[in-house]
N, C-alpha and C. Protein backbone atom coordinates (compact mmCIF):
# COMPACT_ATOMS: atom_id res chain seq x y z
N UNK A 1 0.81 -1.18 0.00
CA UNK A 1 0.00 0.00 0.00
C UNK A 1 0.86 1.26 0.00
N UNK A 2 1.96 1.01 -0.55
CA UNK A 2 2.60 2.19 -0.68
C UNK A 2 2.57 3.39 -1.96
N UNK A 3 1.53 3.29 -2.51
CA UNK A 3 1.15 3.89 -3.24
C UNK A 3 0.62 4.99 -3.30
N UNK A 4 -0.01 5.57 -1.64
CA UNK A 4 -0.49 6.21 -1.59
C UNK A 4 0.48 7.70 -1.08
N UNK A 5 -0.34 8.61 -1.08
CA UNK A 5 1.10 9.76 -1.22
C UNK A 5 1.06 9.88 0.42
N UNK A 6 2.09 10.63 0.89
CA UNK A 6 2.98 10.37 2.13
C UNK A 6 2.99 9.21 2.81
N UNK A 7 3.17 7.73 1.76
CA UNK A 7 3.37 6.87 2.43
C UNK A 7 4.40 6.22 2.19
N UNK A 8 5.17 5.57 3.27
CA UNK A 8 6.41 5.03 3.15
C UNK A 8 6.24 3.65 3.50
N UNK A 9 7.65 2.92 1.92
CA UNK A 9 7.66 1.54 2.11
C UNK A 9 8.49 1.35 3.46
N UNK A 10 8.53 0.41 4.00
CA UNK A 10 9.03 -0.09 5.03
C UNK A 10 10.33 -1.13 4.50
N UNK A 11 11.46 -0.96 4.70
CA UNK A 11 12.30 -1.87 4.26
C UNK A 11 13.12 -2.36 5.27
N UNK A 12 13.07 -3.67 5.52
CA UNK A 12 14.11 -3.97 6.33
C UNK A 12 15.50 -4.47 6.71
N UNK A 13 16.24 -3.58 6.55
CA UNK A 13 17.78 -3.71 6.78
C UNK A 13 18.26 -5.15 6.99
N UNK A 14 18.08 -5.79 7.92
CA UNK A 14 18.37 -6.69 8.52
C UNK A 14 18.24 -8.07 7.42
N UNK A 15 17.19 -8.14 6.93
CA UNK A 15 16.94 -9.07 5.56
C UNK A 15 17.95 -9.09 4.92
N UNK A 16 18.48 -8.16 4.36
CA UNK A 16 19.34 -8.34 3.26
C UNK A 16 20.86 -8.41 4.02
N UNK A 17 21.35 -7.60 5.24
CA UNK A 17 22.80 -7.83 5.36
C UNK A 17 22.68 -8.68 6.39
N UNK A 18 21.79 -8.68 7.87
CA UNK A 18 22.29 -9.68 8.69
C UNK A 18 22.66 -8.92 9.61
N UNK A 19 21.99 -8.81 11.22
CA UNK A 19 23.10 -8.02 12.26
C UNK A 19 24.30 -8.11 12.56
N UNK A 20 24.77 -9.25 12.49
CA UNK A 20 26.17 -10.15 12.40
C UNK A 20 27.08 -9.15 11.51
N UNK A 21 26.83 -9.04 10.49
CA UNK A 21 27.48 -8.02 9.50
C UNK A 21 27.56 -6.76 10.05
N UNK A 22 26.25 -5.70 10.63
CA UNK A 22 25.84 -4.70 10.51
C UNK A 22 27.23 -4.07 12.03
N UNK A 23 26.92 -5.72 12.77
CA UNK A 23 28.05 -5.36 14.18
C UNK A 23 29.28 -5.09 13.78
N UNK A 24 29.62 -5.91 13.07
CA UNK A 24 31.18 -5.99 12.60
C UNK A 24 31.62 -5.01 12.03
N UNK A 25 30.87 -4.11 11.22
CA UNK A 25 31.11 -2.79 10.57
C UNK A 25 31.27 -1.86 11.47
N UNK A 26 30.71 -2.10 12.81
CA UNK A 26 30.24 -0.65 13.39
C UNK A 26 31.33 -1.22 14.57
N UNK A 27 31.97 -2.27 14.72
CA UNK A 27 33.07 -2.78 15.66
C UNK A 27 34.76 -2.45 14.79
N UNK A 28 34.73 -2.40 13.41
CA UNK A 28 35.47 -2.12 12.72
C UNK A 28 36.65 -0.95 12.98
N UNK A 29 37.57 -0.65 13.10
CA UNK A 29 38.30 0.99 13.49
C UNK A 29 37.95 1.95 12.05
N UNK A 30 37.75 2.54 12.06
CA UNK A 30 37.87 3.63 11.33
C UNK A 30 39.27 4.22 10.72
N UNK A 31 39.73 4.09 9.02
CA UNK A 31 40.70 4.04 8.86
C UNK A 31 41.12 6.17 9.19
N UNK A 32 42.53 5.75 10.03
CA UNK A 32 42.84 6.82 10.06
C UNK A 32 43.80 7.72 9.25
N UNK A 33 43.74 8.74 9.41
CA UNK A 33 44.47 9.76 8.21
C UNK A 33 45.55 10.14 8.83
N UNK A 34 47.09 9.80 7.72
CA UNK A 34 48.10 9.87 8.44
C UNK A 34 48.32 11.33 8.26
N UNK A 35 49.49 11.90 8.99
CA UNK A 35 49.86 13.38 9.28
C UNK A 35 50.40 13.97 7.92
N UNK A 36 51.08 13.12 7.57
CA UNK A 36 51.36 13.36 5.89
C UNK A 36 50.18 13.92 5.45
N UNK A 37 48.86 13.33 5.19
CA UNK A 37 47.88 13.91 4.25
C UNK A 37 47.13 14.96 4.60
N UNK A 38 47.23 15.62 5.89
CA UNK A 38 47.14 16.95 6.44
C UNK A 38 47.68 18.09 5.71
N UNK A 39 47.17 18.89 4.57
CA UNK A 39 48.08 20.15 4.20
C UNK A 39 48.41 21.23 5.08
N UNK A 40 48.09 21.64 5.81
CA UNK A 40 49.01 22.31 7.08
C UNK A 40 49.94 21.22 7.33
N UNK A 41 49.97 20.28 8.14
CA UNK A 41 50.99 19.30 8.20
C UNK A 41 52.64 19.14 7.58
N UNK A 42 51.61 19.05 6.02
CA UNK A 42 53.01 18.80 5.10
C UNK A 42 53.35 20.12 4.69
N UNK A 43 52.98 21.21 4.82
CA UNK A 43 53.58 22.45 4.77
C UNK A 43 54.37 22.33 5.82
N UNK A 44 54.18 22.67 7.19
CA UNK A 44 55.07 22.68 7.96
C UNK A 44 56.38 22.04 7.61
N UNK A 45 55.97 20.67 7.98
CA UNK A 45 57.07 20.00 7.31
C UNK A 45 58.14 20.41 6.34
N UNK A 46 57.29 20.56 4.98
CA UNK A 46 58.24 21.24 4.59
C UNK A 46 58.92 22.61 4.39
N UNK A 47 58.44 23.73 5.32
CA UNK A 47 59.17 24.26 5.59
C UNK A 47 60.60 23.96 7.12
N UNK A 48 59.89 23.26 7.98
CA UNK A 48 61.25 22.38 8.81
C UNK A 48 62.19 22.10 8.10
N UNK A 49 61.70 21.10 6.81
CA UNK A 49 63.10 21.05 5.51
C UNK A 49 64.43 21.85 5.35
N UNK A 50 63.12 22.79 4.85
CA UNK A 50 64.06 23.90 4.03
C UNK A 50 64.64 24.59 5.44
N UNK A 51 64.05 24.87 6.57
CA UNK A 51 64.89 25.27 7.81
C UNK A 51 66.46 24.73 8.06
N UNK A 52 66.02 23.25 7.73
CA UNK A 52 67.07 22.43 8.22
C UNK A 52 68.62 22.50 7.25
N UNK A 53 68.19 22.50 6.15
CA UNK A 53 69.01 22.67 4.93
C UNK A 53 69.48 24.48 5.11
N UNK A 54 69.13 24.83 5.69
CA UNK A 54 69.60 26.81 6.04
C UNK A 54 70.56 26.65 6.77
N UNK A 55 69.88 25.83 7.86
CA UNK A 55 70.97 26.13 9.84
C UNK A 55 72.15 25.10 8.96
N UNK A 56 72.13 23.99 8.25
CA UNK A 56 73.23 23.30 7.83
C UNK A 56 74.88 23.49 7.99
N UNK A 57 74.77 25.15 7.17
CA UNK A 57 76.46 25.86 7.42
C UNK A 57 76.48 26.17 8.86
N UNK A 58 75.84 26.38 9.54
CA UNK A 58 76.01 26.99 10.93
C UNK A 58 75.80 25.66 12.03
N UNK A 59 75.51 24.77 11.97
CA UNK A 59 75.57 23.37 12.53
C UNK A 59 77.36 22.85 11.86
N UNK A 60 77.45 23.27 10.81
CA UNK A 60 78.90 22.48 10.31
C UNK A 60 80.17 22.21 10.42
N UNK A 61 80.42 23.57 11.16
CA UNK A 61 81.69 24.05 11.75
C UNK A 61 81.68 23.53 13.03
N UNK A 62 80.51 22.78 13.40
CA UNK A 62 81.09 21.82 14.39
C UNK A 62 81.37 20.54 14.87
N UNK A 63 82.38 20.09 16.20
CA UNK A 63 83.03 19.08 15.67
C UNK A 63 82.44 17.64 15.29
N UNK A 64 82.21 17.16 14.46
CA UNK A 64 81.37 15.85 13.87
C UNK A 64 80.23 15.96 12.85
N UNK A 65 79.83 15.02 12.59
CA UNK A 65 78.92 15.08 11.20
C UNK A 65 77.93 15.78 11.35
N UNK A 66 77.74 16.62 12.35
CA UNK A 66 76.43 17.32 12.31
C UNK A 66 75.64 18.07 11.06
N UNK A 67 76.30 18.65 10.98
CA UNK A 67 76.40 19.29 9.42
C UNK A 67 75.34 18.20 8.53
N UNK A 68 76.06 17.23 7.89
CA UNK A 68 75.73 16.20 7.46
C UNK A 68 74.26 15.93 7.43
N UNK A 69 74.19 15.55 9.17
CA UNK A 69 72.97 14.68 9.70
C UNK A 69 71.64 15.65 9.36
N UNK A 70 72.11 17.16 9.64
CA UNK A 70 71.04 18.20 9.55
C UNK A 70 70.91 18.38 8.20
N UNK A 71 71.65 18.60 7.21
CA UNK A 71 71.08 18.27 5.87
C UNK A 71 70.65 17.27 5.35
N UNK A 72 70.94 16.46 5.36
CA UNK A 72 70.27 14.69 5.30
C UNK A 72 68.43 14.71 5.50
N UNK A 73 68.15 15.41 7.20
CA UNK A 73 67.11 15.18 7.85
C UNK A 73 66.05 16.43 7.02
N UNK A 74 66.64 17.46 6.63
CA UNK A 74 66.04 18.44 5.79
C UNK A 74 65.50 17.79 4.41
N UNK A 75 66.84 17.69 4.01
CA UNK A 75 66.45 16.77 2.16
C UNK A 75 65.31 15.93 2.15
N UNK A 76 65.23 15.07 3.01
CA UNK A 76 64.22 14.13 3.22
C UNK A 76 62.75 14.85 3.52
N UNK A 77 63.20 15.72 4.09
CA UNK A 77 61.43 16.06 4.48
C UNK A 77 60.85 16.90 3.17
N UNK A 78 61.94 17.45 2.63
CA UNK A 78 61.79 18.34 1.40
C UNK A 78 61.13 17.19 0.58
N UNK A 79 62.10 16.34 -0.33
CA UNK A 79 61.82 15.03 -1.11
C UNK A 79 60.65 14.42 -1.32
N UNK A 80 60.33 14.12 0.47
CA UNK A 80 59.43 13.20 0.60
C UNK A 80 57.74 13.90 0.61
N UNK A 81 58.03 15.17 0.80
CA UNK A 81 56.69 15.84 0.69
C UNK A 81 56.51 17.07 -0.40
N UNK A 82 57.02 16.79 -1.14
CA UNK A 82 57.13 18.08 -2.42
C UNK A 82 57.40 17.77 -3.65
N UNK A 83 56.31 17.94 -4.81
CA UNK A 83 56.64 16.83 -6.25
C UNK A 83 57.65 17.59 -6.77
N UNK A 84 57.78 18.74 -6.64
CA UNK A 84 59.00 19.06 -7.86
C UNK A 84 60.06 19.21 -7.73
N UNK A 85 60.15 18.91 -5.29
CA UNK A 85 61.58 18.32 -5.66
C UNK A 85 62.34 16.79 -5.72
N UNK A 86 61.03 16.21 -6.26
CA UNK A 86 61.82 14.88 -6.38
C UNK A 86 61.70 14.97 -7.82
N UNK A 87 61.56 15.83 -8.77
CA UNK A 87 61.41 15.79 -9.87
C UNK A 87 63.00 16.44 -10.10
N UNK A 88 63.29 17.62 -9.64
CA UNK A 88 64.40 18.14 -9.53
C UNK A 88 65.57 16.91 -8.96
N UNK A 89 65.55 16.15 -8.18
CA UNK A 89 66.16 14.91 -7.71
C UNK A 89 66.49 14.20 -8.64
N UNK A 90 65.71 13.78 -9.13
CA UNK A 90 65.71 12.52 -10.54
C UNK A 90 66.19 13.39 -11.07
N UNK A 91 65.86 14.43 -11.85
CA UNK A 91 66.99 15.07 -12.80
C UNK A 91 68.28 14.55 -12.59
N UNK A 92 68.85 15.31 -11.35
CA UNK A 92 69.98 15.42 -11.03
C UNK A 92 70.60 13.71 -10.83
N UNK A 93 70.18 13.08 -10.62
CA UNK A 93 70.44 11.28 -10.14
C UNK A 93 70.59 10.95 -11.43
N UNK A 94 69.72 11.26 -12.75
CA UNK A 94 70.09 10.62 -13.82
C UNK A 94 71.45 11.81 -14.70
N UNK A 95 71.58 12.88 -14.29
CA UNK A 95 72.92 13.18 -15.14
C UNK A 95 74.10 12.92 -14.02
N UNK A 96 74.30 12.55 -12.65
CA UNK A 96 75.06 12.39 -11.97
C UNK A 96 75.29 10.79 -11.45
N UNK A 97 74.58 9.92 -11.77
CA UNK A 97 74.44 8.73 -11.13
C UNK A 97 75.11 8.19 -10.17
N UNK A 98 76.78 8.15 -9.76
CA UNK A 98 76.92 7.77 -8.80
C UNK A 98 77.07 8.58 -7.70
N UNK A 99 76.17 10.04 -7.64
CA UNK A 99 76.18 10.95 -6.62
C UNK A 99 75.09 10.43 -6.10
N UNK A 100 74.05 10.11 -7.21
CA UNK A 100 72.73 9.80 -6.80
C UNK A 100 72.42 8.37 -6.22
N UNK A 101 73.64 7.49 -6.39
CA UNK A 101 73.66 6.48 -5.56
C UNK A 101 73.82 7.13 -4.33
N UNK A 102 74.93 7.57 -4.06
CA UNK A 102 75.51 7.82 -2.94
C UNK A 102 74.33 8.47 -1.85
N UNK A 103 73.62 9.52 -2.32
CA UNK A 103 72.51 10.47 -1.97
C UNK A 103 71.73 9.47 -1.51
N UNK A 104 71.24 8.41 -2.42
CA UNK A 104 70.23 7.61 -2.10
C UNK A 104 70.21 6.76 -1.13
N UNK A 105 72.02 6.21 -0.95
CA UNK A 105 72.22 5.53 0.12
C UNK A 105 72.16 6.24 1.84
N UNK A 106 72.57 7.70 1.89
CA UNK A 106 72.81 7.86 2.68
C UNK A 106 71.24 8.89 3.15
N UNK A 107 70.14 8.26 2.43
CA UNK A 107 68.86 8.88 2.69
C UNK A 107 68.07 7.65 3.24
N UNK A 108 69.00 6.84 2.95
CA UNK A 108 68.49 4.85 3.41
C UNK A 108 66.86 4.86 2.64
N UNK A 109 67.29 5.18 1.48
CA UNK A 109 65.71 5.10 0.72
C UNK A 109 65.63 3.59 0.62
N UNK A 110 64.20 3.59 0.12
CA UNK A 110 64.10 1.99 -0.32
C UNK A 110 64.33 1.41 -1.54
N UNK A 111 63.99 2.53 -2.11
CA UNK A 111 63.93 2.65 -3.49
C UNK A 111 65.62 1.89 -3.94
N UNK A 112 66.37 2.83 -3.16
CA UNK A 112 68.22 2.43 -3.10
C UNK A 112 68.47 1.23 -2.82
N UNK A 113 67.98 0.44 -2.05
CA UNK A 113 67.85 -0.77 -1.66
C UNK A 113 67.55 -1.82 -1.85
N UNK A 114 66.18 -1.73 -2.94
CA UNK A 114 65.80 -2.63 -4.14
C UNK A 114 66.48 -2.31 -5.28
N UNK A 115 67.40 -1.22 -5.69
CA UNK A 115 67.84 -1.18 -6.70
C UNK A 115 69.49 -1.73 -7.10
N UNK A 116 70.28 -1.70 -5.12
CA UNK A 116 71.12 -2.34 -5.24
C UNK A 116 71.17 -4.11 -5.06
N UNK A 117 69.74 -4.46 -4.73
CA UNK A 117 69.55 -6.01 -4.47
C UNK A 117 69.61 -5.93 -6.08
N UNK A 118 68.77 -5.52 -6.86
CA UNK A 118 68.58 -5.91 -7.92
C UNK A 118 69.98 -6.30 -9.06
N UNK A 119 70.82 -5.18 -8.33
CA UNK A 119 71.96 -4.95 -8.80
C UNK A 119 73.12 -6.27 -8.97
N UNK A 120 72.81 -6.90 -7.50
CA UNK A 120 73.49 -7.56 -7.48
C UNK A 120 73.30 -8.86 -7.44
N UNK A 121 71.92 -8.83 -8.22
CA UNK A 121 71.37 -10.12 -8.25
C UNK A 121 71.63 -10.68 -9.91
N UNK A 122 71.77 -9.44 -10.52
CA UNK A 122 71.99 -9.12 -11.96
C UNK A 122 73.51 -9.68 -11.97
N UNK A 123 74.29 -9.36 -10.62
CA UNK A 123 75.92 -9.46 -11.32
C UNK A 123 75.57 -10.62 -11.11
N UNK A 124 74.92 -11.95 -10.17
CA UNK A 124 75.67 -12.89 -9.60
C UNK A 124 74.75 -13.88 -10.44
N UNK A 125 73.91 -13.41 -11.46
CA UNK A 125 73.28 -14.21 -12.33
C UNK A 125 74.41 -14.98 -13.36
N UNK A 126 74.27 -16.16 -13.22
CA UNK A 126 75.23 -16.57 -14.75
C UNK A 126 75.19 -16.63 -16.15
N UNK A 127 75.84 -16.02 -16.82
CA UNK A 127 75.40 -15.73 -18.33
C UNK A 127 74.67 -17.07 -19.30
N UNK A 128 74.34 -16.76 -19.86
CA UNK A 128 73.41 -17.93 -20.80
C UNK A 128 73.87 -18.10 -21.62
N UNK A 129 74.54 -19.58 -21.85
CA UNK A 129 75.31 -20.42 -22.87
C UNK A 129 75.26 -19.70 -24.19
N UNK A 130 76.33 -19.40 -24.96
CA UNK A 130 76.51 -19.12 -26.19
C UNK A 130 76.80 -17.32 -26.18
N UNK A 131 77.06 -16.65 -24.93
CA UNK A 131 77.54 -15.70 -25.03
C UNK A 131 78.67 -15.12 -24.29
């Protein structure tokens, strides 16, 4: 009889999914949003970067890798949250390559890491008869 005007069909939920289901959804966590995908967040961030990569000369002159560690920890936040400077990166990695090893290693990327497994999975392969 739902035909008639201000009348509503009645449908019941439960028919088609099952409370069993309906619990488990509502017992479920809620996926959360990491700090990365916050744009305030990754601004900050990357301005900390570019902070870090500034104080660099003035951290350097003293005694031990500091220098180093504080540009390292900058690059990365820059890199990892900003497309054009990993676009600017790759540039530079493909006309410099073994800087860009080096860079890559000492950023402990992963990327560096599958590329030197790969590397050396390539040398320790044995060549195929007839060459």
């Amino acid at each position: 009889m739902a035909g008639r005007v201000g009348e509503v069909e009645r449908i019941d939920v439960f028919e088609e999914t099952g409370p069993d289901t309906q619990i488990k959804a509502m017992n479920e966590p809620k996926p959360r949003r990491k700090w990365g995908d916050i744009p305030l967040v990754r601004q900050c961030l990357v301005g900390l970067g570019f902070v870090l990569i500034a104080l660099t000369p003035v951290v350097g002159p003293i005694p031990g890798p500091g220098g180093i560690i504080v540009f390292g920890a900058g690059l990365s936040l820059v890199l990892k949250y900003t497309g054009w400077a990993k676009r600017v990166y790759v540039r530079f990695k493909r006309r410099h390559p073994n800087k860009g090893r080096w860079a890559d290693w000492s950023l402990r990327r992963a990327s560096a890491r599958r590329r030197e497994e790969l590397r050396k999975q390539s040398e320790a392969a044995p060549l195929p008869p007839g060459d």
